[in-house]
N, C-alpha and C. Protein backbone atom coordinates (compact mmCIF):
# COMPACT_ATOMS: atom_id res chain seq x y z
N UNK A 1 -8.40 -12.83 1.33
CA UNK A 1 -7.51 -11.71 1.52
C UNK A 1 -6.32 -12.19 2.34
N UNK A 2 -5.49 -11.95 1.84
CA UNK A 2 -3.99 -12.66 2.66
C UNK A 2 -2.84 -11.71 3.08
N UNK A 3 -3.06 -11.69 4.17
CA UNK A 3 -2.26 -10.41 5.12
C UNK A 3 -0.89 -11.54 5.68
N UNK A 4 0.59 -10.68 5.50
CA UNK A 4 1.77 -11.33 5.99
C UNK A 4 1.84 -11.22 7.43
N UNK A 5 1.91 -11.91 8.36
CA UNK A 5 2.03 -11.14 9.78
C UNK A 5 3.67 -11.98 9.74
N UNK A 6 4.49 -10.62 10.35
CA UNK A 6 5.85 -11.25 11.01
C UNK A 6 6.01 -11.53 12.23
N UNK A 7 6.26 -12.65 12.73
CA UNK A 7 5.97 -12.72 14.31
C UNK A 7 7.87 -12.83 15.05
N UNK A 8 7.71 -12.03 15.96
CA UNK A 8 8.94 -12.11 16.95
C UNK A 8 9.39 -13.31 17.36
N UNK A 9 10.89 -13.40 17.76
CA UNK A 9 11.11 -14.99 18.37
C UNK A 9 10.54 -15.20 19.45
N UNK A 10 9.93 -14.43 20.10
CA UNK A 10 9.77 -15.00 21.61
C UNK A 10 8.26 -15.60 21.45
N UNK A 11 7.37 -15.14 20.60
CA UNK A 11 5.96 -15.75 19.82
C UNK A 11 6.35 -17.21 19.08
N UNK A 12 7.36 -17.37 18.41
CA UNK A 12 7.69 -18.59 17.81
C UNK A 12 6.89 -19.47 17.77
N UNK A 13 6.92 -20.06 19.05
CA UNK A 13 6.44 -20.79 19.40
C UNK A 13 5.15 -21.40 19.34
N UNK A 14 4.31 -20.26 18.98
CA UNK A 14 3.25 -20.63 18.32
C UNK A 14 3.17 -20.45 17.16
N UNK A 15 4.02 -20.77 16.39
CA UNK A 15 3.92 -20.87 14.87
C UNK A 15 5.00 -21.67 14.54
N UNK A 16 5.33 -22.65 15.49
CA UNK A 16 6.16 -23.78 14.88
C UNK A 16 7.40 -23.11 14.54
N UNK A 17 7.84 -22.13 14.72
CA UNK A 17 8.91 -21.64 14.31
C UNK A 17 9.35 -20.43 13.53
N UNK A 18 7.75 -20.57 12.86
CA UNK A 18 7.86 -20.06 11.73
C UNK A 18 8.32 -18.40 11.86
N UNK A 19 8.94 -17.54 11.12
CA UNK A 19 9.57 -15.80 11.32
C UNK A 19 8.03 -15.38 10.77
N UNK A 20 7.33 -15.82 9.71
CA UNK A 20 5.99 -15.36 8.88
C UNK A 20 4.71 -16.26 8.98
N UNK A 21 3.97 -15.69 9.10
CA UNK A 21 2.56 -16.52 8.46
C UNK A 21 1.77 -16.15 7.84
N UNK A 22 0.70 -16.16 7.33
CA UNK A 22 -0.37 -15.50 6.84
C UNK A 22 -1.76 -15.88 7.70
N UNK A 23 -2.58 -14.54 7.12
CA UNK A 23 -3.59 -14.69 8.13
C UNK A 23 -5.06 -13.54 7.22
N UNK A 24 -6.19 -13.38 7.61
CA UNK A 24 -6.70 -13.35 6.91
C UNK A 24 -7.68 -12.51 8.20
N UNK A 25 -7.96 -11.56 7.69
CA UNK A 25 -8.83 -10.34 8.21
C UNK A 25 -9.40 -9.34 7.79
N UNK A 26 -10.41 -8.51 7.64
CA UNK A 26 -10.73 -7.05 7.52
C UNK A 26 -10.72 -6.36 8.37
N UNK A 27 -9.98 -6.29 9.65
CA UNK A 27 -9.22 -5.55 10.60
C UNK A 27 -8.29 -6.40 11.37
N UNK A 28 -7.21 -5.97 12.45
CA UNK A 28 -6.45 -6.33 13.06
C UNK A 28 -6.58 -7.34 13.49
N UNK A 29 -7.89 -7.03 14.54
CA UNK A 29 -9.23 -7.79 15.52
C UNK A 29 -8.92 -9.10 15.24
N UNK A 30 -9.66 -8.96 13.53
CA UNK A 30 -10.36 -10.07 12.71
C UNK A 30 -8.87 -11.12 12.29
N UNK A 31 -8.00 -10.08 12.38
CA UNK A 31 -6.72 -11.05 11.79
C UNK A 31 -6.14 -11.99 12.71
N UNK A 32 -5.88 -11.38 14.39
CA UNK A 32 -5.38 -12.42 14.73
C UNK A 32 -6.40 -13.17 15.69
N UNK A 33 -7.60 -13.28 15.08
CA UNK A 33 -8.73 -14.29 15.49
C UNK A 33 -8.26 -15.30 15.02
N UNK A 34 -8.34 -14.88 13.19
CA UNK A 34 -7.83 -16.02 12.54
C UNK A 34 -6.64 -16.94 12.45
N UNK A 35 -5.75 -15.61 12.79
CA UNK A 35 -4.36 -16.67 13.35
C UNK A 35 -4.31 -17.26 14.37
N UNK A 36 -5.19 -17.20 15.29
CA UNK A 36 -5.44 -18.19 16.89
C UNK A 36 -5.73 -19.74 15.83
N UNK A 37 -7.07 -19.93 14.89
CA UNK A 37 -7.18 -20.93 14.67
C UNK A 37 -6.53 -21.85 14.57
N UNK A 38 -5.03 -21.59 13.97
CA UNK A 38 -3.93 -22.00 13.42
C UNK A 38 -3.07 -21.80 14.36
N UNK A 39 -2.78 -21.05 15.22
CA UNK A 39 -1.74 -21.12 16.26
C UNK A 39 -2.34 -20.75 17.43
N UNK A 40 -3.06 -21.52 17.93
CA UNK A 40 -3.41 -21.67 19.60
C UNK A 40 -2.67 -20.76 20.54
N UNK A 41 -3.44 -19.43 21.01
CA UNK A 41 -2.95 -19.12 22.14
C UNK A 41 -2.35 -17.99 21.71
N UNK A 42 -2.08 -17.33 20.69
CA UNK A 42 -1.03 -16.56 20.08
C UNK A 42 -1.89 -15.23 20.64
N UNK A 43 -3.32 -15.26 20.17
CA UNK A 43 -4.04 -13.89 20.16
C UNK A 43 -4.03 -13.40 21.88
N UNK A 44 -4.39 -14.50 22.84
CA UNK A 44 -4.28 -14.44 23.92
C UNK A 44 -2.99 -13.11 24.71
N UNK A 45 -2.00 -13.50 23.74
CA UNK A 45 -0.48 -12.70 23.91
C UNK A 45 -0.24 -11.65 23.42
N UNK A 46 -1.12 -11.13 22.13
CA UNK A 46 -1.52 -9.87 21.84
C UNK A 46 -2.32 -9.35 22.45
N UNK A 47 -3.93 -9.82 22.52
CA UNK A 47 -5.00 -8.96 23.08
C UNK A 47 -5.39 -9.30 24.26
N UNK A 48 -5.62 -7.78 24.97
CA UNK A 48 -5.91 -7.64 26.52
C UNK A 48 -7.24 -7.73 26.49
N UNK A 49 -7.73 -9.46 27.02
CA UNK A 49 -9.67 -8.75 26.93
C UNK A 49 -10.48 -8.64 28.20
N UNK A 50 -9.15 -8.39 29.28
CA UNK A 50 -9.65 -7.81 30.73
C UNK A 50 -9.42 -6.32 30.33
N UNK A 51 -9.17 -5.77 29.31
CA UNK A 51 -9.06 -4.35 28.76
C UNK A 51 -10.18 -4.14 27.73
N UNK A 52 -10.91 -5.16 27.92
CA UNK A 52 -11.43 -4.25 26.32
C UNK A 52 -11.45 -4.81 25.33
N UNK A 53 -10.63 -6.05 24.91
CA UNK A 53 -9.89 -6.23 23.81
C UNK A 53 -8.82 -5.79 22.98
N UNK A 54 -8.08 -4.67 23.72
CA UNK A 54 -7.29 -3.97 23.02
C UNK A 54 -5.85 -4.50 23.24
N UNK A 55 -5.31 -4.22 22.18
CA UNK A 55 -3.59 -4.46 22.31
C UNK A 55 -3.02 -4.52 23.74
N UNK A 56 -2.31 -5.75 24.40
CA UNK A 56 -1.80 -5.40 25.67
C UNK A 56 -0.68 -4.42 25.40
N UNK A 57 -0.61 -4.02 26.69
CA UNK A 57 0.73 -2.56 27.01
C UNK A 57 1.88 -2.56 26.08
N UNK A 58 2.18 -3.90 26.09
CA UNK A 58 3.88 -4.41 25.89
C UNK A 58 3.97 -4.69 24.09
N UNK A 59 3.17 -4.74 24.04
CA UNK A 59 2.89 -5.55 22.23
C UNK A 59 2.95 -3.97 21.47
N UNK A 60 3.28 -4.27 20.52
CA UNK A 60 3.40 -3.12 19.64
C UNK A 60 3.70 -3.80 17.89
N UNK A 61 2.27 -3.05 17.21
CA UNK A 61 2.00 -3.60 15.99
C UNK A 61 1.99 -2.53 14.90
N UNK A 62 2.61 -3.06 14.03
CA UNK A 62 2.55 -2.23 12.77
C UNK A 62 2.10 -2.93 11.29
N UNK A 63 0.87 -1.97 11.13
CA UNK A 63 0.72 -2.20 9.55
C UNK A 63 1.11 -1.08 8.68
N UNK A 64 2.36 -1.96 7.86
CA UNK A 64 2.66 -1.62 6.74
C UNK A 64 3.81 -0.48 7.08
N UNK A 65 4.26 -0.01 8.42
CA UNK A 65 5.34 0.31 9.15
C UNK A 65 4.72 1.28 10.00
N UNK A 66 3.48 1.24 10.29
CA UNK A 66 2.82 2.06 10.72
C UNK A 66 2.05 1.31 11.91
N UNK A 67 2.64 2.21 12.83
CA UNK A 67 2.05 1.59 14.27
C UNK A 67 0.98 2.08 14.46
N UNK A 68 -0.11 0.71 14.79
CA UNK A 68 -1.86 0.77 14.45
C UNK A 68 -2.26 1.32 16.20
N UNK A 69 -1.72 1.80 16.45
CA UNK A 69 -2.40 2.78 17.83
C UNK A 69 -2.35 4.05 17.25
N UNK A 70 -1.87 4.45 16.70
CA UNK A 70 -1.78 6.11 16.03
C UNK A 70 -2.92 5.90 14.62
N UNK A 71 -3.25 4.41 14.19
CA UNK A 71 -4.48 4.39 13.56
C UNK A 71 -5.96 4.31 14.41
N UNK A 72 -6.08 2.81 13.89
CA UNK A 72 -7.50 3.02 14.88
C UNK A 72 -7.48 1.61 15.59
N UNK A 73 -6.20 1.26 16.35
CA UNK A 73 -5.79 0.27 17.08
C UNK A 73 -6.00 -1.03 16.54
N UNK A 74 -6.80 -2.38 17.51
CA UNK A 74 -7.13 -3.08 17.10
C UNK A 74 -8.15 -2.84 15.82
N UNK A 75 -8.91 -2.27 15.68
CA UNK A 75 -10.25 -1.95 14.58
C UNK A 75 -9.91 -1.49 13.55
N UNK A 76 -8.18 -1.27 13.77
CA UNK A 76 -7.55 -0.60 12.06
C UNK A 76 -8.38 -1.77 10.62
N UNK A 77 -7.98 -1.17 9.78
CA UNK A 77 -9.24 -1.57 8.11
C UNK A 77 -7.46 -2.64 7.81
N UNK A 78 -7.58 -3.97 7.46
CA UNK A 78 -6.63 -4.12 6.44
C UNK A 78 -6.85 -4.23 5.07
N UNK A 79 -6.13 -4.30 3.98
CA UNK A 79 -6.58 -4.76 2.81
C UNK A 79 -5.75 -6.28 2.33
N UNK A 80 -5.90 -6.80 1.15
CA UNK A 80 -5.00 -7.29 0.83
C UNK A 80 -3.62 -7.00 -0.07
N UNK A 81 -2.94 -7.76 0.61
CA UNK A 81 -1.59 -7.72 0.54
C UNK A 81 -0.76 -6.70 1.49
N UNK A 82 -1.25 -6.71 2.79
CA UNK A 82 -0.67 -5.51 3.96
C UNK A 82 0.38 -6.42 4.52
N UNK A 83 1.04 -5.97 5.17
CA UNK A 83 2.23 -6.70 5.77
C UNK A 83 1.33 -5.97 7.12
N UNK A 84 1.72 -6.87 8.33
CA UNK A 84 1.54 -6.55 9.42
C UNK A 84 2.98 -7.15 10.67
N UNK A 85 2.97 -6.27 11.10
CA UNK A 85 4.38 -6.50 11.79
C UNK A 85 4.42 -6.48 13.68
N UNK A 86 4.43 -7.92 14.18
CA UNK A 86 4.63 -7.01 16.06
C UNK A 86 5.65 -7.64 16.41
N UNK A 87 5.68 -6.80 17.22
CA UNK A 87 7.27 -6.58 18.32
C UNK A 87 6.94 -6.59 19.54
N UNK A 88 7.60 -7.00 20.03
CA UNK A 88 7.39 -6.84 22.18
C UNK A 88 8.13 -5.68 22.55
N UNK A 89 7.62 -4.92 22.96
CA UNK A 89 8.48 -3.56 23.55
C UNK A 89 9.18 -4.01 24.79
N UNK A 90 10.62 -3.28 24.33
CA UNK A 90 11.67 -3.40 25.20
C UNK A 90 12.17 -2.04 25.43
N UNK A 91 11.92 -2.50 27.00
CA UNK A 91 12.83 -1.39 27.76
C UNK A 91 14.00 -1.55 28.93
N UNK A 92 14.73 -0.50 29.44
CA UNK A 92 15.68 -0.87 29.41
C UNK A 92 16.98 0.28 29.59
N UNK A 93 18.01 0.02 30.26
CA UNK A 93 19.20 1.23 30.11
C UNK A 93 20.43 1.00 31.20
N UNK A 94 21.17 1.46 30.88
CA UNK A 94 22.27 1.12 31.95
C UNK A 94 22.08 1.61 33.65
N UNK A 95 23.14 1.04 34.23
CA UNK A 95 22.84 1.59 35.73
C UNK A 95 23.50 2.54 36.00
């Protein structure tokens, strides 16, 4: 099953560069387990597991444009061919 994940520039870095990768899961969880194999350290920067395992604060993920905290967070179902999408939340405003 081959899920697209788009990764932010500031993640880069663990993917060689790469803007995309693929990754392979039947939930979120499971997906970026599998993308640790392949990019060392990455899941670490998503998941809080002095929380629980759950998404840290700042991370914000969407499958399929749909942000997976209003699903069933990390434990969301993927299928194949989902796009999965995270972003680092930014905040922010003038003085």
């Amino acid at each position: 099953m081959a899920i697209e994940v788009r990764i932010p520039t500031i993640l880069r870095t663990y993917t060689d560069g790469a803007k995309a990768v693929e990754g392979n899961g039947a939930t979120i969880g499971e997906l970026f387990t599998d993308l640790d194999t392949r990019h060392a350290g990455i899941r670490d920067r998503l998941v809080d597991t002095e929380a629980g395992g759950e998404l840290r604060r700042f991370v914000n993920v969407y499958l399929n444009d749909e942000d997976v905290r209003f699903l069933a967070g990390i434990a969301t179902k993927l299928s194949d061919g989902d796009s999965v999408t995270i972003l680092p939340a930014v905040a922010g405003g003038m003085r």
